[in-house]
C-alpha atoms as a PDB file:
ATOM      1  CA  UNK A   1     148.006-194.504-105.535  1.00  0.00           C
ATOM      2  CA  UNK A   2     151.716-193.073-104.520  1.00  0.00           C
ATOM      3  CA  UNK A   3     150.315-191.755-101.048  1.00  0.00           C
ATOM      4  CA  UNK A   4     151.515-194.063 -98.215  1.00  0.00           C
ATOM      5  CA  UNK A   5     149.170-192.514 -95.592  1.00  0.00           C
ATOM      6  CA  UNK A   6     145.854-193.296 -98.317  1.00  0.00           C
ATOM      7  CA  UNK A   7     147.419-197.141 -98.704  1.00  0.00           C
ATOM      8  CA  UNK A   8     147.692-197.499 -95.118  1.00  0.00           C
ATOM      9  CA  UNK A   9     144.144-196.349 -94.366  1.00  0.00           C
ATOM     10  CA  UNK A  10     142.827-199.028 -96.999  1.00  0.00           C
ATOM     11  CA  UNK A  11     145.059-202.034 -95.945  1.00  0.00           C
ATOM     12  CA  UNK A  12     145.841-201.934 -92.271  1.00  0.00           C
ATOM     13  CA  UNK A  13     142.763-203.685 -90.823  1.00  0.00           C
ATOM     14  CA  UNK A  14     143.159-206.639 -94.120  1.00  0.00           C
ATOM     15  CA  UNK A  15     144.967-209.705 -94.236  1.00  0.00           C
ATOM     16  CA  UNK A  16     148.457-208.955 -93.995  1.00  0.00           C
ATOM     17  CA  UNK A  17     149.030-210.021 -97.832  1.00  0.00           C
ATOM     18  CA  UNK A  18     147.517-207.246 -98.570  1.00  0.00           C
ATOM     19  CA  UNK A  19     149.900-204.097 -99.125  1.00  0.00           C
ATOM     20  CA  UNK A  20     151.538-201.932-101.372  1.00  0.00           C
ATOM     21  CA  UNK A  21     154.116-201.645-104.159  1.00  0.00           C
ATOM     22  CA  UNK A  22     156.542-199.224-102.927  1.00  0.00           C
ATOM     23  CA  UNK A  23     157.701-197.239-105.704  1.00  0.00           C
ATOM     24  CA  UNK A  24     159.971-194.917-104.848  1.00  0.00           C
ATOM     25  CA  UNK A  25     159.829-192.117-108.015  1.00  0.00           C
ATOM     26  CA  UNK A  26     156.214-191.407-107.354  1.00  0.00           C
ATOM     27  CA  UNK A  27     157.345-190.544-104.026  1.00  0.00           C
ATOM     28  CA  UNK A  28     160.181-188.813-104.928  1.00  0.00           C
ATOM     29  CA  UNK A  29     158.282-186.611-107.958  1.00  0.00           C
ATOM     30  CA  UNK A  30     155.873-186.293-105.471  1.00  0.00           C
ATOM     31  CA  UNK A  31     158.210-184.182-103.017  1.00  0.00           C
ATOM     32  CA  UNK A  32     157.994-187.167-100.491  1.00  0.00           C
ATOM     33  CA  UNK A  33     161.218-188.582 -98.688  1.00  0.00           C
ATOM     34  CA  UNK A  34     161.214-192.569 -99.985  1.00  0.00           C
ATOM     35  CA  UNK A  35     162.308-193.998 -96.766  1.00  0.00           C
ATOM     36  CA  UNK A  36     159.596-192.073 -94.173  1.00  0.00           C
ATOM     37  CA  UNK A  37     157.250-193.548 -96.617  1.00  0.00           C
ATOM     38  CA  UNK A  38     159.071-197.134 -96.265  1.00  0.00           C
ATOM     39  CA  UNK A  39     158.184-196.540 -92.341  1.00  0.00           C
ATOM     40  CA  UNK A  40     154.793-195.517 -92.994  1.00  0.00           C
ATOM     41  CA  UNK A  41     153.903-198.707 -94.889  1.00  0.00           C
ATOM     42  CA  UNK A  42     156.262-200.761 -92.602  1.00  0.00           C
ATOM     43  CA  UNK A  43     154.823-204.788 -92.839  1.00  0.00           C
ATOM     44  CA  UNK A  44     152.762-203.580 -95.967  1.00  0.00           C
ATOM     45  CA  UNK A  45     155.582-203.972 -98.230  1.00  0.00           C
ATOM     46  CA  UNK A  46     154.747-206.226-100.961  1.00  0.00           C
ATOM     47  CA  UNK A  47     157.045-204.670-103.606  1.00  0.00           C
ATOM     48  CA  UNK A  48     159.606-202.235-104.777  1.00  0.00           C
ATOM     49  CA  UNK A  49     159.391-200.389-107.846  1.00  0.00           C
ATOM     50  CA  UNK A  50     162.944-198.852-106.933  1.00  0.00           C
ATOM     51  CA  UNK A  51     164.376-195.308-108.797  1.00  0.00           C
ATOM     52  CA  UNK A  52     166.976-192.790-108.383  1.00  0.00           C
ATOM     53  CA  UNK A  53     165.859-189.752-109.724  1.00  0.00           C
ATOM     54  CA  UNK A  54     167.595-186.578-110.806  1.00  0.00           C
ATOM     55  CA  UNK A  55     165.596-184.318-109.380  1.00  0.00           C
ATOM     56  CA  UNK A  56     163.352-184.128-105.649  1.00  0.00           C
ATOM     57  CA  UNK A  57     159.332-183.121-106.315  1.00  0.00           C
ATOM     58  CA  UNK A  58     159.631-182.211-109.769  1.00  0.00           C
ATOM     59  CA  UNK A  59     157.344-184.767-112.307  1.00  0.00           C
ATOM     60  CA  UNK A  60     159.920-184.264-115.167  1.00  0.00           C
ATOM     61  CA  UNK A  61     162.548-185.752-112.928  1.00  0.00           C
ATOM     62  CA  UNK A  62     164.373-188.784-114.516  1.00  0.00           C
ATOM     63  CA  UNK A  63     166.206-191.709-113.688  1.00  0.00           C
ATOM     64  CA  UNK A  64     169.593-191.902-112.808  1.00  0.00           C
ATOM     65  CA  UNK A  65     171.673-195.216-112.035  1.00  0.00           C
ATOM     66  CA  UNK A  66     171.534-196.045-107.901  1.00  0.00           C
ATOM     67  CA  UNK A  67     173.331-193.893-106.055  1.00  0.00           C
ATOM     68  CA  UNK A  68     173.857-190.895-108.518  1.00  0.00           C
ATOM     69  CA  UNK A  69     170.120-188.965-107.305  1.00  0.00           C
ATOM     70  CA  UNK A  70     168.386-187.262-105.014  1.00  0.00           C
ATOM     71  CA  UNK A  71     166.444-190.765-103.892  1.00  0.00           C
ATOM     72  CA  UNK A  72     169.005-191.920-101.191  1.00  0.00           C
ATOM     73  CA  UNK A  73     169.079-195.603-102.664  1.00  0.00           C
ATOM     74  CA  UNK A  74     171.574-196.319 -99.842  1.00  0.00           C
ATOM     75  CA  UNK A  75     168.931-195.151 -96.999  1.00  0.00           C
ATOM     76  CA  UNK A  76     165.952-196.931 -98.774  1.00  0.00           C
ATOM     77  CA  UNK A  77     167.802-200.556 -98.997  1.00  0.00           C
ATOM     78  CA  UNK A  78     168.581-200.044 -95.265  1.00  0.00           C
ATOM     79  CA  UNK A  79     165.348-199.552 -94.072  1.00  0.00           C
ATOM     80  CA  UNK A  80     164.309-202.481 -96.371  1.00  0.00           C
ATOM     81  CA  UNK A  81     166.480-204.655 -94.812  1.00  0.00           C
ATOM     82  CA  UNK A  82     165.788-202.891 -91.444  1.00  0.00           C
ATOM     83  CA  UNK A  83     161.891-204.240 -92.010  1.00  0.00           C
ATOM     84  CA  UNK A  84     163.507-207.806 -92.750  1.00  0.00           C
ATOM     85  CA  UNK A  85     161.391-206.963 -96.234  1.00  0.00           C
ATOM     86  CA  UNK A  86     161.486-209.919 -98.375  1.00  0.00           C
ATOM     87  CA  UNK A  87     159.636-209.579-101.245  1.00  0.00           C
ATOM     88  CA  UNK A  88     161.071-208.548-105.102  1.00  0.00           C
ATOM     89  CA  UNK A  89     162.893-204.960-105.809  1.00  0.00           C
ATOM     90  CA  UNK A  90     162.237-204.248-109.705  1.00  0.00           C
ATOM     91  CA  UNK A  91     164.936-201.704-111.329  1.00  0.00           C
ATOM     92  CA  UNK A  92     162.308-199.170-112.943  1.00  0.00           C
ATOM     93  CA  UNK A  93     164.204-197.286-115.631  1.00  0.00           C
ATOM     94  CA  UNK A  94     162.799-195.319-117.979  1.00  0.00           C
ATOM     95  CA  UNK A  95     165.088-192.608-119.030  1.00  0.00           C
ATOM     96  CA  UNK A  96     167.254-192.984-122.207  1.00  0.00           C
ATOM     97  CA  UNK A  97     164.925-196.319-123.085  1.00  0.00           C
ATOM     98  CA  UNK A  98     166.204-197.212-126.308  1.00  0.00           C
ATOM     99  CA  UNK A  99     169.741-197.276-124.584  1.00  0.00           C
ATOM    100  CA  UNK A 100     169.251-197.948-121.205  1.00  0.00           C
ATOM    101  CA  UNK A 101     171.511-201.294-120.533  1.00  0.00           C
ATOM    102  CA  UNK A 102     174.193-199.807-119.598  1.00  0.00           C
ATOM    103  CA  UNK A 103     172.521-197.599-116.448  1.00  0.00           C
ATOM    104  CA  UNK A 104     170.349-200.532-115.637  1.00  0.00           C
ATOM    105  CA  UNK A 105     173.081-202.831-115.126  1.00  0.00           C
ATOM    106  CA  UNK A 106     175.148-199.943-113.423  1.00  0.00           C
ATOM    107  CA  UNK A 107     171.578-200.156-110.657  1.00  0.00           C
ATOM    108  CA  UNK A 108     172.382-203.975-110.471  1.00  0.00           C
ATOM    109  CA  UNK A 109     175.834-203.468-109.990  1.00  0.00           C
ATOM    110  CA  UNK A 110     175.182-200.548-107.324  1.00  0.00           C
ATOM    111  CA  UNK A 111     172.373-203.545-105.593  1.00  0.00           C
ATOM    112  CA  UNK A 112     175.284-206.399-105.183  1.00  0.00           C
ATOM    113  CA  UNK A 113     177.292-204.082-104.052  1.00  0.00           C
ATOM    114  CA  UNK A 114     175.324-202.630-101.236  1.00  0.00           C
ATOM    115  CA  UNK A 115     175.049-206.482-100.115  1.00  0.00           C
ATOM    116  CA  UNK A 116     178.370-207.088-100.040  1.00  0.00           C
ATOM    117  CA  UNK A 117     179.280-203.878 -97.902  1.00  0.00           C
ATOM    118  CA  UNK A 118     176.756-204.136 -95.844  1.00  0.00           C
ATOM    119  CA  UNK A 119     176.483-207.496 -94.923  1.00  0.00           C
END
């Protein structure tokens, strides 16, 4: 269920611990902008499933370490922290998986250092 608008329909009139796991390369392979999305689902944030991808509304698109796509990574962590979002940001990486350490940890890296600039 990538479709912000569908998730909003089913959750707005629950209990506010209800919501959605954000995850960004649906949107993304999807041809939809990750942080209009973010403000569609604004207070139904549960989650983050969080990807840079290589390539906007294409499903073969793959993952790229933060900051190196077409995702914005920047632009999505501000509006997160814009909607005072709280709740856990998983790095999804699937590309390369047999040797994928390297480009998840660059992610972390990019993630600490977006706090520290921007704090």
């Amino acid at each position: 269920m990538w479709d912000p608008n569908y998730i909003l329909s089913v959750v707005k009139d629950r209990d506010p611990r209800i919501g959605s796991c954000a995850d960004t390369g649906h949107w993304v392979r999807s041809g939809l902008k990750p942080v209009e999305c973010l403000r569609i689902l604004k207070g139904r944030i549960i989650s983050s499933h969080l990807k840079d991808l290589n390539e906007f509304g294409k499903h073969e698109a793959h993952d790229l370490p933060y900051g190196t796509g077409v995702s914005d990574v920047p632009a999505i962590l501000d509006e997160l922290k814009r909607q005072h979002f709280e709740g856990n940001i998983s790095v999804e990486y699937e590309y390369k998986w047999e040797d994928s350490v390297p480009d998840v940890a660059q992610c972390v890296g990019f993630v600490r250092g977006y706090e520290v600039t921007r704090k």
